[in-house]
N, C-alpha and C. Protein backbone atom coordinates (compact mmCIF):
# COMPACT_ATOMS: atom_id res chain seq x y z
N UNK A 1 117.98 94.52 107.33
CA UNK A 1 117.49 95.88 107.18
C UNK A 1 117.04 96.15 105.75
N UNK A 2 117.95 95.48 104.97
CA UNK A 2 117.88 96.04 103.58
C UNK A 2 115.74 95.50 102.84
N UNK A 3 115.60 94.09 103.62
CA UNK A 3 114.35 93.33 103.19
C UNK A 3 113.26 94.42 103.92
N UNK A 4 113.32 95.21 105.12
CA UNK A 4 113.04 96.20 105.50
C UNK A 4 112.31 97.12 104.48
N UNK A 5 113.18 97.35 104.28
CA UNK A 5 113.79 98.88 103.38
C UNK A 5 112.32 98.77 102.24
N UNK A 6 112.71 97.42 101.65
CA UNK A 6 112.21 96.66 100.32
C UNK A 6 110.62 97.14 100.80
N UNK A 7 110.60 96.46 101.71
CA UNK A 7 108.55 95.94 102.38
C UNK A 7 108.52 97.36 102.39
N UNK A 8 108.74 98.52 102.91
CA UNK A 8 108.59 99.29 103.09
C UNK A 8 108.18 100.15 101.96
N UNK A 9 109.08 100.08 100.74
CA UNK A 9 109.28 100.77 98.92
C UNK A 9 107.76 99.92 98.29
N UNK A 10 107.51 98.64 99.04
CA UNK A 10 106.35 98.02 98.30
C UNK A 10 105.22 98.68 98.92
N UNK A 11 105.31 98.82 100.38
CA UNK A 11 103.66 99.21 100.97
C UNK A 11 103.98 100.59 100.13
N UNK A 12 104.61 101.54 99.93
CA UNK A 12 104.51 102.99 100.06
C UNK A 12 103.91 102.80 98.36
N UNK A 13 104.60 102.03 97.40
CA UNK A 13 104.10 102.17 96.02
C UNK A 13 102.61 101.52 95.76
N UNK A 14 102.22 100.69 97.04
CA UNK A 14 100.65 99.84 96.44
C UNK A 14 99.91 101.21 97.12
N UNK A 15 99.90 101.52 98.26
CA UNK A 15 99.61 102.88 99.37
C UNK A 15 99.48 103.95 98.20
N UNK A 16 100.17 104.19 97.06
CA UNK A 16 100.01 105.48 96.10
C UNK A 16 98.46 104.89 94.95
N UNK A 17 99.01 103.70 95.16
CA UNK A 17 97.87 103.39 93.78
C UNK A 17 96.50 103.35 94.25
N UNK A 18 96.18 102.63 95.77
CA UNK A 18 95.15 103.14 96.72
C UNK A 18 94.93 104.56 96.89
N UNK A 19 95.61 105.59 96.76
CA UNK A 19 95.21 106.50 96.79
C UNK A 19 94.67 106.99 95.83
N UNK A 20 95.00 106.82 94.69
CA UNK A 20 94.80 107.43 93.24
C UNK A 20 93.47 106.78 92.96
N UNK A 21 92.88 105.84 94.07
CA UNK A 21 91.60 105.80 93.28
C UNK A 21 90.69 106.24 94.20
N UNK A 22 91.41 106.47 95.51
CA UNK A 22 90.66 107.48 96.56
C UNK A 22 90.04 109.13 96.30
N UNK A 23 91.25 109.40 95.04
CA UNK A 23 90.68 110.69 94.19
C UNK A 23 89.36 110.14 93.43
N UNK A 24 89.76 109.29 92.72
CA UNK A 24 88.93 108.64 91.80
C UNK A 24 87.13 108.99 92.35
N UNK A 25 87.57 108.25 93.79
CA UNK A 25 86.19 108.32 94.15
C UNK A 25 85.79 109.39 94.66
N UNK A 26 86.64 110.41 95.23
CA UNK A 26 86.40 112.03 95.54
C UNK A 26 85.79 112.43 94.35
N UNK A 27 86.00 112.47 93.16
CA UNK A 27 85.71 113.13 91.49
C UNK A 27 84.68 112.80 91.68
N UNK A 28 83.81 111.59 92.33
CA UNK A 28 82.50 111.34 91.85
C UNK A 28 81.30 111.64 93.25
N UNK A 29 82.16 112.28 94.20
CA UNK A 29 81.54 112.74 95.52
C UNK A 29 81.38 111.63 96.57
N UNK A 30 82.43 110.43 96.49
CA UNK A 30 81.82 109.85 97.66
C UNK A 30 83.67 110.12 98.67
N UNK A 31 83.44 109.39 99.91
CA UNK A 31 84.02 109.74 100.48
C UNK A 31 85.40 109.35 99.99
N UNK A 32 86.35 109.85 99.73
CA UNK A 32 87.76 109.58 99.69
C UNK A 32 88.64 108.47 99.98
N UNK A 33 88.25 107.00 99.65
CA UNK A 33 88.96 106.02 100.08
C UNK A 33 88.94 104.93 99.34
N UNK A 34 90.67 104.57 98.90
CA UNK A 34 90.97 103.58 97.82
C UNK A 34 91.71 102.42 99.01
N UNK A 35 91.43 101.00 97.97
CA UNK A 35 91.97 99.91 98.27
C UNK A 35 92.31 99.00 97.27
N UNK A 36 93.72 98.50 97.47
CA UNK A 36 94.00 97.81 96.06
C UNK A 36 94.55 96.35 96.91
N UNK A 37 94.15 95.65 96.69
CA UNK A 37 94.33 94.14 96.82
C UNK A 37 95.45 93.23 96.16
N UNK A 38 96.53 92.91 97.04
CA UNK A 38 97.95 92.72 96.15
C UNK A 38 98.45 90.64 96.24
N UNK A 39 98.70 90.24 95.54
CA UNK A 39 99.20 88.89 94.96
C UNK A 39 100.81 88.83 94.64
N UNK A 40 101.73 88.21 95.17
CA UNK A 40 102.73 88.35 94.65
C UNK A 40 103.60 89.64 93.46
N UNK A 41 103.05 90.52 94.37
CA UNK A 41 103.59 91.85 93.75
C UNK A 41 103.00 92.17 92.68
N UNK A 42 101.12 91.54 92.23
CA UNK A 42 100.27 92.32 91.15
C UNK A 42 99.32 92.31 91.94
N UNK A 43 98.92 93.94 91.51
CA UNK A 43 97.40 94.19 91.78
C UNK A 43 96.07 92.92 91.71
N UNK A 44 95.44 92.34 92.23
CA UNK A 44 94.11 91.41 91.69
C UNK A 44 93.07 92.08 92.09
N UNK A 45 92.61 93.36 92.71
CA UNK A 45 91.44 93.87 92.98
C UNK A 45 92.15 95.34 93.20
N UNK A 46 90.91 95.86 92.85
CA UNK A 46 90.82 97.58 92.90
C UNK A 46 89.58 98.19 93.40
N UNK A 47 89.68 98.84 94.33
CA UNK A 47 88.14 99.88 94.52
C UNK A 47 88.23 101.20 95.26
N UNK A 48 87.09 101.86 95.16
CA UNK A 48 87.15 103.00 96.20
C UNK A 48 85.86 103.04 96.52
N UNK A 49 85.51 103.67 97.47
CA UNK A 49 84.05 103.91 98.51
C UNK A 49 83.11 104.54 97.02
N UNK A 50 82.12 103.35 97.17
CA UNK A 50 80.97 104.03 96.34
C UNK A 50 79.53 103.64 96.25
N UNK A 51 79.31 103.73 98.18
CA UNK A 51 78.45 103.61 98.50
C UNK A 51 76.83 104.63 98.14
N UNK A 52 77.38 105.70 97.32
CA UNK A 52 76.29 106.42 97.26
C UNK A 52 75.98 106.44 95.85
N UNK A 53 77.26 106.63 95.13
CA UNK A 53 76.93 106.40 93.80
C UNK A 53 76.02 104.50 93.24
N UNK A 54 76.67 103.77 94.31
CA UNK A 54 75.54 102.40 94.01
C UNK A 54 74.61 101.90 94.81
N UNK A 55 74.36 103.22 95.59
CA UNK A 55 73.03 102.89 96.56
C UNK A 55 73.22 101.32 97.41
N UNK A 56 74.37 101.32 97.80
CA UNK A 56 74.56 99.85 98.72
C UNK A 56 75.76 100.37 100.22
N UNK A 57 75.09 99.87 100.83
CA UNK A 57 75.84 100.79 102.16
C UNK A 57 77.10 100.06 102.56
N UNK A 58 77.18 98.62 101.82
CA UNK A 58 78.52 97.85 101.86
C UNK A 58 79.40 98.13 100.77
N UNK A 59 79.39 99.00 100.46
CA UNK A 59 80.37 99.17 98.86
C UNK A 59 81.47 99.97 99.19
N UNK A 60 81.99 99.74 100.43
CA UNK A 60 83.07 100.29 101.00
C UNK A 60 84.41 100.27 99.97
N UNK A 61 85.72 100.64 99.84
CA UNK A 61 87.10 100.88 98.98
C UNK A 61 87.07 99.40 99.23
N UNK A 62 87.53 98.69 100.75
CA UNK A 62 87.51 97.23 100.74
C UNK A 62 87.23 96.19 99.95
N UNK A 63 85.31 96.59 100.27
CA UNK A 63 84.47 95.26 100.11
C UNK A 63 85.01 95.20 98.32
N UNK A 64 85.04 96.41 97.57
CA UNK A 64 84.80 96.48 96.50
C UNK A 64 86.12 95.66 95.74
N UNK A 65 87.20 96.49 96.26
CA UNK A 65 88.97 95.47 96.14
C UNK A 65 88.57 93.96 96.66
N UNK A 66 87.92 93.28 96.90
CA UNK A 66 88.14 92.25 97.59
C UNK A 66 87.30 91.20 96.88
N UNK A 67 86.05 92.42 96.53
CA UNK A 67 84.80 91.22 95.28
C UNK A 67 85.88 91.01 93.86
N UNK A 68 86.04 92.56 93.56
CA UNK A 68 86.78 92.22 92.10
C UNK A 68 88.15 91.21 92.14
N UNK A 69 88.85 90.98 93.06
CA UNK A 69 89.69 90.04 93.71
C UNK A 69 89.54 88.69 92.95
N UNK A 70 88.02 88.60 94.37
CA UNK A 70 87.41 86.83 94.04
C UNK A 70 86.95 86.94 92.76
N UNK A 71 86.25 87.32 92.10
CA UNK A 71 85.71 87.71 90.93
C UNK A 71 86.90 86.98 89.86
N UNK A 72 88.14 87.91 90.06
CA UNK A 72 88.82 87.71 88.75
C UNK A 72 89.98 86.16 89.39
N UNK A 73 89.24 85.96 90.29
CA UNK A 73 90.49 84.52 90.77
C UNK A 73 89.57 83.60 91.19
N UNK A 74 88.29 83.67 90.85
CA UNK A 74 86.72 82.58 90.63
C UNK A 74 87.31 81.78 92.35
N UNK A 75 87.41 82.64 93.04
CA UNK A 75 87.96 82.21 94.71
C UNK A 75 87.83 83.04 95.75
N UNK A 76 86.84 82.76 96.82
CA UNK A 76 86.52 83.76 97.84
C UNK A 76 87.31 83.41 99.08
N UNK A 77 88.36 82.95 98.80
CA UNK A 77 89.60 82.87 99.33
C UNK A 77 90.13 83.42 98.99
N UNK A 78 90.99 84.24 99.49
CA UNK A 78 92.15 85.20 98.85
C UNK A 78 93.29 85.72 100.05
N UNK A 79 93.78 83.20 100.38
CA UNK A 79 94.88 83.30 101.36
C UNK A 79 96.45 84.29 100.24
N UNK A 80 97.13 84.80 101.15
CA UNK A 80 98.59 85.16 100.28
C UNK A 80 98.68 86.37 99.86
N UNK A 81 97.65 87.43 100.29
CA UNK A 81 97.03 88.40 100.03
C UNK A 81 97.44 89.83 101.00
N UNK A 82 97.71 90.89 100.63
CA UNK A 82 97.64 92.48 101.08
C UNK A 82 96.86 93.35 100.22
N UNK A 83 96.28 93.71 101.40
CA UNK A 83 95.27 94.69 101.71
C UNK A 83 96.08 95.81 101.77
N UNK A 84 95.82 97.12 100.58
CA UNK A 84 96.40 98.25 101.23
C UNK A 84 94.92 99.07 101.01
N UNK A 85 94.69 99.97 102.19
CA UNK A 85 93.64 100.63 102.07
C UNK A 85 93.96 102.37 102.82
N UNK A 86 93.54 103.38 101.90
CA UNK A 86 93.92 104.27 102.58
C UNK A 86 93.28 104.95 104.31
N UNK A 87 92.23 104.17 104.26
CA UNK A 87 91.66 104.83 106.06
C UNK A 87 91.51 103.72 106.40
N UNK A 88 91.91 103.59 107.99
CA UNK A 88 91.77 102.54 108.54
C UNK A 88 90.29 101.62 108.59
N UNK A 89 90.20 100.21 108.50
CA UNK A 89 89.10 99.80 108.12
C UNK A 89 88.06 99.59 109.38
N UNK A 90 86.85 99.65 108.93
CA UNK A 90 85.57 99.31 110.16
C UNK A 90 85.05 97.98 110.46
N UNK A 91 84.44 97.98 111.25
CA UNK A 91 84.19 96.39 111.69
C UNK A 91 83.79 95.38 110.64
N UNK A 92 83.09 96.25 109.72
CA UNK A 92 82.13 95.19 108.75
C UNK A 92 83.37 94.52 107.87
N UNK A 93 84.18 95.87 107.53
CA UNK A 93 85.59 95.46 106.45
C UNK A 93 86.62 94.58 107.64
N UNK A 94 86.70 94.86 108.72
CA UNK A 94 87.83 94.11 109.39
C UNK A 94 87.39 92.18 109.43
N UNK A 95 85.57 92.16 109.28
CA UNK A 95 85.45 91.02 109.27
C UNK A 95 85.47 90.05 108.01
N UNK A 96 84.83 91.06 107.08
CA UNK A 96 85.46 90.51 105.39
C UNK A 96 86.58 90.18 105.20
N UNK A 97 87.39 90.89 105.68
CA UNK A 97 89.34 90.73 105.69
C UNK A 97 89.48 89.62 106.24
N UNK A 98 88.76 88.96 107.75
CA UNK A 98 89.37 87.43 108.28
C UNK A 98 88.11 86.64 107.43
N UNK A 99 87.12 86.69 106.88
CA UNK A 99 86.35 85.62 106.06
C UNK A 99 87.07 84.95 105.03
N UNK A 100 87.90 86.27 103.94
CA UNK A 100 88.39 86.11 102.81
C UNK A 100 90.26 85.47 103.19
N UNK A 101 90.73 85.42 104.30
CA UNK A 101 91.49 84.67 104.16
C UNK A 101 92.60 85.68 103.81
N UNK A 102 92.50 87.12 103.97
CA UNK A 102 93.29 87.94 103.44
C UNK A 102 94.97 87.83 104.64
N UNK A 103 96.20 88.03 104.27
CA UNK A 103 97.13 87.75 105.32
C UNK A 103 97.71 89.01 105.97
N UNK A 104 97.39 89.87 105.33
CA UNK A 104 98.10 91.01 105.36
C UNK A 104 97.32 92.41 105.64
N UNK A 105 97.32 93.57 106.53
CA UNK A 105 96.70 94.47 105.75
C UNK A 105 97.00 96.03 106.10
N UNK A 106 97.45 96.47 105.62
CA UNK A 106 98.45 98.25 105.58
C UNK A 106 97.46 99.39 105.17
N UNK A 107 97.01 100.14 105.83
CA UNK A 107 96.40 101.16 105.92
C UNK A 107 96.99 102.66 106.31
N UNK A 108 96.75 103.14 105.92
CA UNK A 108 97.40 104.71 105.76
C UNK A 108 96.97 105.61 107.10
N UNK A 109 95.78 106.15 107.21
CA UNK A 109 95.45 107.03 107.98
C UNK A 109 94.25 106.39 108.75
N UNK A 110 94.42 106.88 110.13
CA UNK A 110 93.52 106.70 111.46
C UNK A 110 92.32 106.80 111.62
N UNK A 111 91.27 105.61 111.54
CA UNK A 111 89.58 106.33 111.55
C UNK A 111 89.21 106.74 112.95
N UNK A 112 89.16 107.42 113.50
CA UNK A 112 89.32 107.70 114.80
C UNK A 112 87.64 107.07 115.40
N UNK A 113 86.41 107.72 114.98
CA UNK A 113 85.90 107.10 115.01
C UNK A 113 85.12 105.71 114.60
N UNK A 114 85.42 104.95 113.76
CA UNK A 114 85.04 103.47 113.50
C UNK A 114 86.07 103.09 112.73
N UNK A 115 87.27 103.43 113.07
CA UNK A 115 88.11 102.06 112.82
C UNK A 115 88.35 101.15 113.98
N UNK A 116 88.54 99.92 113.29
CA UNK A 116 88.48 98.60 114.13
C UNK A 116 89.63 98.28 114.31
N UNK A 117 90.42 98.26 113.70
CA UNK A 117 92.11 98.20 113.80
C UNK A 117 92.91 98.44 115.03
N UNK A 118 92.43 99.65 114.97
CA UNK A 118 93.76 100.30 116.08
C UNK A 118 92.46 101.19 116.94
N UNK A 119 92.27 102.45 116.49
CA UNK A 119 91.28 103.13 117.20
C UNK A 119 89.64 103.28 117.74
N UNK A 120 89.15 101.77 116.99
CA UNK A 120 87.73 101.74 118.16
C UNK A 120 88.10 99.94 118.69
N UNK A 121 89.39 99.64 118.66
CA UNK A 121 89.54 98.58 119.18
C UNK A 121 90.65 97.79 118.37
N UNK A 122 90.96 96.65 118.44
CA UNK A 122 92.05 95.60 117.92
C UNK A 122 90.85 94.22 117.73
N UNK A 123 90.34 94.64 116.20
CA UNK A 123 89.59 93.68 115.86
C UNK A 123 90.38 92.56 115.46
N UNK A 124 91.46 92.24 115.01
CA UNK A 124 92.29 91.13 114.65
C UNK A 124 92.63 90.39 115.87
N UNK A 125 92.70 90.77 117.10
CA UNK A 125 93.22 90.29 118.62
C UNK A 125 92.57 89.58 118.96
N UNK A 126 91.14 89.38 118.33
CA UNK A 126 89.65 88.20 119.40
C UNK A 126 90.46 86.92 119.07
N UNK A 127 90.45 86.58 120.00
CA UNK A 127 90.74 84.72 120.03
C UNK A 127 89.74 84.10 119.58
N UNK A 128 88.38 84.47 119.13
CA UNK A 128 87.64 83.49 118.37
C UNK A 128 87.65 83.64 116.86
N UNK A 129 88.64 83.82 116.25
CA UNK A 129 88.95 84.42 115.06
C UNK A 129 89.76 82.93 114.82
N UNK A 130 88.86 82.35 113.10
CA UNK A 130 89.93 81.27 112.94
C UNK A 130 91.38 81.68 112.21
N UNK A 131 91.18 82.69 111.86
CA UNK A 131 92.37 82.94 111.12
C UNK A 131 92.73 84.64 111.24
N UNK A 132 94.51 84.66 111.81
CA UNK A 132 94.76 85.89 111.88
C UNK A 132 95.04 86.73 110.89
N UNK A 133 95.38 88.01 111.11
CA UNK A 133 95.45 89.09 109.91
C UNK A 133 96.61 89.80 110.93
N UNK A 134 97.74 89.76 109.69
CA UNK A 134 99.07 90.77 109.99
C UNK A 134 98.64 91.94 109.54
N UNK A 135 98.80 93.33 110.49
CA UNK A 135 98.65 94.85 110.00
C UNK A 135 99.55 95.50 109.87
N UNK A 136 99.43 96.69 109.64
CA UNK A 136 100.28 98.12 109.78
C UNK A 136 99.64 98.88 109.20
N UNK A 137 99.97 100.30 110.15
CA UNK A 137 99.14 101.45 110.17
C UNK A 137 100.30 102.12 109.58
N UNK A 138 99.61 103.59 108.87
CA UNK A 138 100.37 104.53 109.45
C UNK A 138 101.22 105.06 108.12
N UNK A 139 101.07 103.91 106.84
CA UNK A 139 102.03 104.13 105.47
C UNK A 139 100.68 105.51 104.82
N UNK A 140 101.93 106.42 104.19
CA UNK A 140 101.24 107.67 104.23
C UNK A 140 99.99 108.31 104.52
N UNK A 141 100.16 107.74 105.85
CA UNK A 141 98.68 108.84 106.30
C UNK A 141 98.80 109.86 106.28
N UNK A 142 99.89 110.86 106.30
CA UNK A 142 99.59 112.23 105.95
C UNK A 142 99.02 112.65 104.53
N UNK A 143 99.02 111.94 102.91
CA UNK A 143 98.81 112.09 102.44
C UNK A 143 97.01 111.44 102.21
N UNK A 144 96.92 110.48 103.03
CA UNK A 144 95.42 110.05 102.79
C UNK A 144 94.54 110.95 103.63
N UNK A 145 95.43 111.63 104.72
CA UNK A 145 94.59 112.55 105.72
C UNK A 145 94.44 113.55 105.12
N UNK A 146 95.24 114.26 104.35
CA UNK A 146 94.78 115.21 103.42
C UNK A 146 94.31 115.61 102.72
N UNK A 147 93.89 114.65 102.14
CA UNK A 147 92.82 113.80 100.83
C UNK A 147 91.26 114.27 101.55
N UNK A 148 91.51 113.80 102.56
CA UNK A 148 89.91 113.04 103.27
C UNK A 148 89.53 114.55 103.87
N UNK A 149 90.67 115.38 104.39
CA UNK A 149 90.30 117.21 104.91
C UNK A 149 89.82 117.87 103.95
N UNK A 150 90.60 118.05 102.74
CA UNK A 150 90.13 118.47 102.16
C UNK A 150 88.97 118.03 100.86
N UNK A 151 88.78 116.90 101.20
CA UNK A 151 87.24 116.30 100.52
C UNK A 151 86.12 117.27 101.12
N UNK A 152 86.21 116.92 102.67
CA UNK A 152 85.08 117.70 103.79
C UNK A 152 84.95 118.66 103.50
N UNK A 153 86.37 119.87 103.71
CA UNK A 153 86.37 120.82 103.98
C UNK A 153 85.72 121.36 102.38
N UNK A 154 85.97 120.84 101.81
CA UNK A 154 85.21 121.52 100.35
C UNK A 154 83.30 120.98 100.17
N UNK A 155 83.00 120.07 101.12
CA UNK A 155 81.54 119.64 101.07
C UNK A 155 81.15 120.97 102.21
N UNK A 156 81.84 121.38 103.32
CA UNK A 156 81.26 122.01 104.01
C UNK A 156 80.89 123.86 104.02
């Protein structure tokens, strides 16, 4: 229970630092969503959605945690690896996640429409996948859902 307890104190503290750059990217108007990329209990990648500020429609919180990753570990492998991202990820990110070899990946709050995870399907489940990806949903999504309401609710 107690190793429990532990995994649990780790997703919830990488889950805060993903968030803090989910503001990050709110401050600059894009949509609300951080991802920090974890190695034996250090950060190796950081990003948040900033697809509009760099005019590239793949510059998802993910893709971005995952380049600066390989980038700073000259390896587009990145077996041994958690993914914490605050909204659940979409097909394009669920397939970057099994390319890169990532093992792990903890997401906060529910994309109802295009997440691949859990709610537009169980993209990790295809049997033609050479390599699986362990998840979990669900580490403070009330606080990433709140984030992301009131992003909208202040654009609208």
């Amino acid at each position: 229970m107690q190793e429990q307890e532990q995994q649990q104190a780790q997703d919830e503290f990488f889950m805060r630092e993903a968030l803090g750059l989910a503001q990050q990217g709110a401050a600059l108007g894009e949509v609300p969503v951080g991802a920090v990329l974890v190695r034996a209990g250090e950060i190796i990648g950081r990003g948040y959605n900033s697809p509009i500020s760099l005019n590239d429609p793949s510059a998802h919180a993910e893709v971005q945690a995952i380049r600066a990753a390989a980038g700073a570990l000259h390896n587009y492998r990145l077996p041994d690896t958690t993914l914490y991202v605050t909204l659940e990820p979409c097909h394009m990110c669920a397939g970057l996640i099994v390319h890169a070899r990532i093992a792990r990946v903890v997401f906060a709050a529910n994309e109802p429409r295009a997440g691949a995870l859990e709610s537009q399907g169980c993209f990790f489940a295809h049997s033609f996948l050479n390599h699986k990806v362990r998840m979990s949903g669900g580490v403070l999504a009330q606080e990433s859902a709140q984030l992301l309401k009131a992003f909208f609710k202040a654009r609208r």
